[in-house]
N, C-alpha and C. Protein backbone atom coordinates (compact mmCIF):
# COMPACT_ATOMS: atom_id res chain seq x y z
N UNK A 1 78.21 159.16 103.40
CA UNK A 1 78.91 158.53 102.31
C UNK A 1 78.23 158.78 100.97
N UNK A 2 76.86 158.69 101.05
CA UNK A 2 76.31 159.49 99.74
C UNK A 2 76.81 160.19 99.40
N UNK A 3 77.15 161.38 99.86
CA UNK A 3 77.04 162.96 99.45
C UNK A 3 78.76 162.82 98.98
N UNK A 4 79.92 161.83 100.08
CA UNK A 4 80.88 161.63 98.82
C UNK A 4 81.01 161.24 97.99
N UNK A 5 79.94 160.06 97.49
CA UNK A 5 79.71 159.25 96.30
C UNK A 5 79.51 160.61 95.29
N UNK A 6 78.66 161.43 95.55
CA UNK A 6 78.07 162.30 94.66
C UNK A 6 79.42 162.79 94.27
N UNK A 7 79.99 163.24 95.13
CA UNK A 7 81.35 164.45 94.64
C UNK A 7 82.10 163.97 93.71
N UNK A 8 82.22 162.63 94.34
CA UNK A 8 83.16 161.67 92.90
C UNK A 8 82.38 161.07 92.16
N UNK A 9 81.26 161.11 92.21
CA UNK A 9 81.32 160.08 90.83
C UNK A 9 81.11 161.33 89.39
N UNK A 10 82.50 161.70 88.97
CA UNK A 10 82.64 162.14 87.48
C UNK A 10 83.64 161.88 87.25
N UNK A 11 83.75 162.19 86.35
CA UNK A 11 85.20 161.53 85.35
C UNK A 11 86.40 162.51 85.87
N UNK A 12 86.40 163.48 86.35
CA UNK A 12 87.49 164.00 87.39
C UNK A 12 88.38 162.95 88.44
N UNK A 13 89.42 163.18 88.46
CA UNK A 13 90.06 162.20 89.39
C UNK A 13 90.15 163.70 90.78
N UNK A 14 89.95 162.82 91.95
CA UNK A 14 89.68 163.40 93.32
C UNK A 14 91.00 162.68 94.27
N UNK A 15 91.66 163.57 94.63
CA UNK A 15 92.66 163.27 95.64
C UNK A 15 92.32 163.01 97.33
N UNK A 16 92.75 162.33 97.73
CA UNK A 16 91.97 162.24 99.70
C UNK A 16 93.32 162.60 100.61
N UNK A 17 93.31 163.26 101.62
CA UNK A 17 94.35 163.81 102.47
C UNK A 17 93.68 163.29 103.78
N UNK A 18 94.67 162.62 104.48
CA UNK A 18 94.74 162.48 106.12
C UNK A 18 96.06 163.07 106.58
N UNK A 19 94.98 163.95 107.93
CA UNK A 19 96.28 164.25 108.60
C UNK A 19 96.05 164.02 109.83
N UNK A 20 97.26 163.23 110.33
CA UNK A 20 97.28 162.96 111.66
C UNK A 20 97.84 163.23 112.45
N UNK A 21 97.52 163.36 113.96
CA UNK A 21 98.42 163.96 114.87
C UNK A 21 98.57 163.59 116.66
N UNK A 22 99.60 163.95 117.10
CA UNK A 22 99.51 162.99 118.85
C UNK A 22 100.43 163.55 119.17
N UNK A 23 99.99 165.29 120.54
CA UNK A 23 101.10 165.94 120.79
C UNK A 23 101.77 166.82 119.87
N UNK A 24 102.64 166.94 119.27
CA UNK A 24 103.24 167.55 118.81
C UNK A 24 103.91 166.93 117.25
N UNK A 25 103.39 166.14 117.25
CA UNK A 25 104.26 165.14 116.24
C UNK A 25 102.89 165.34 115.03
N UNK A 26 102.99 165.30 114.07
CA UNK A 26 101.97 165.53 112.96
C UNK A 26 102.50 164.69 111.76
N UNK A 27 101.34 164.13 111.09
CA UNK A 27 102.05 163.25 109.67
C UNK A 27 100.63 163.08 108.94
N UNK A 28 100.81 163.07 107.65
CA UNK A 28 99.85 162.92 106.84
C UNK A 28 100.03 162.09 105.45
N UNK A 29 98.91 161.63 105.01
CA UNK A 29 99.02 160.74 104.01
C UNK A 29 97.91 161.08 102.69
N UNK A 30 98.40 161.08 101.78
CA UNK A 30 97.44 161.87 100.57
C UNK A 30 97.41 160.08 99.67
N UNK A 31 96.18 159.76 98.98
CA UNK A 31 95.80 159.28 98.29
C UNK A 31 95.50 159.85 97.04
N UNK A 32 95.43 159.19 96.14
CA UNK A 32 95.22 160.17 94.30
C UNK A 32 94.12 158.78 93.46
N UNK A 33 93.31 159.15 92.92
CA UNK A 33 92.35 158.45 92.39
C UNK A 33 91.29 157.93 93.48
N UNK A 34 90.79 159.05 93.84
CA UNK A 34 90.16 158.44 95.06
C UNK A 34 88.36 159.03 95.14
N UNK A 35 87.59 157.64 95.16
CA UNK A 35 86.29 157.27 94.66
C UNK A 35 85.60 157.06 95.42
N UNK A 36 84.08 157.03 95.98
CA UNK A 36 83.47 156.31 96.64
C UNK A 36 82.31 155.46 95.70
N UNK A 37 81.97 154.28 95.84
CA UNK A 37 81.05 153.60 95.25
C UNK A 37 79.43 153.79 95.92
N UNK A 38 78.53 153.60 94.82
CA UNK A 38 76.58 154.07 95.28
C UNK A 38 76.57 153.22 96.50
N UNK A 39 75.70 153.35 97.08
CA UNK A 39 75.44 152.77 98.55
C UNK A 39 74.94 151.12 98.00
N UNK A 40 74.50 150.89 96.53
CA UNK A 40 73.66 149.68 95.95
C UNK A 40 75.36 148.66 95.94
N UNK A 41 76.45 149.34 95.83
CA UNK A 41 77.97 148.60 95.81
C UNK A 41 78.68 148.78 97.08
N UNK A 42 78.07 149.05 98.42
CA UNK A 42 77.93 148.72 99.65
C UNK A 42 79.04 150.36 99.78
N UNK A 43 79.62 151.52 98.92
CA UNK A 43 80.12 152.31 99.16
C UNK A 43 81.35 151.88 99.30
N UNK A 44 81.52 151.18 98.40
CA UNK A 44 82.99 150.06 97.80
C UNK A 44 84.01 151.95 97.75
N UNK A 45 84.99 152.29 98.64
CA UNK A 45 86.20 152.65 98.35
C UNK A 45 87.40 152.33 97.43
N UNK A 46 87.49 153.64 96.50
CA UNK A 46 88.64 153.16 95.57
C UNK A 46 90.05 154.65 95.97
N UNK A 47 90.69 153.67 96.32
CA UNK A 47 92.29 154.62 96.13
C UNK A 47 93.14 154.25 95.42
N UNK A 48 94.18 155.39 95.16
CA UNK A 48 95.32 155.34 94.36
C UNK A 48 96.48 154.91 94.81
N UNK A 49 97.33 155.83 94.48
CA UNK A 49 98.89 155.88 94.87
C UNK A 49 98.84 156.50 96.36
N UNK A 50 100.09 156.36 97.11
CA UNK A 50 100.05 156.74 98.74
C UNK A 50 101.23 158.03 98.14
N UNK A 51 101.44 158.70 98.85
CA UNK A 51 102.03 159.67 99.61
C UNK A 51 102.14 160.37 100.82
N UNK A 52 103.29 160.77 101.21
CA UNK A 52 103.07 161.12 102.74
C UNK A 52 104.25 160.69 103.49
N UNK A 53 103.88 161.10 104.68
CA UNK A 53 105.18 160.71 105.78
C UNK A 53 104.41 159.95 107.06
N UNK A 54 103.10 159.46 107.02
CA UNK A 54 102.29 159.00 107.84
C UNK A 54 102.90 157.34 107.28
């Protein structure tokens, strides 16, 4: 979780993608404004808006 804290913490906004799957069936869900907080703010998660078909 550090090393994602690192990636985000700049003033860039960072998008997050899940994709999921079971068999044959696949669906995914994208997040937009998406942050991790220093390990001292317990690695407090911040997301955005949803998208997706998950």
């Amino acid at each position: 979780l550090e090393k994602i804290h690192e990636l985000t913490n700049t003033p860039t906004q960072y998008e997050v993608r899940f994709d999921l799957g079971s068999g044959s069936e696949r669906k995914y869900a994208v997040y937009d404004n998406f942050k991790v907080a220093p390990s001292k703010q317990k690695f407090k998660l911040t997301i955005g808006n949803y998208k997706g078909n998950a």
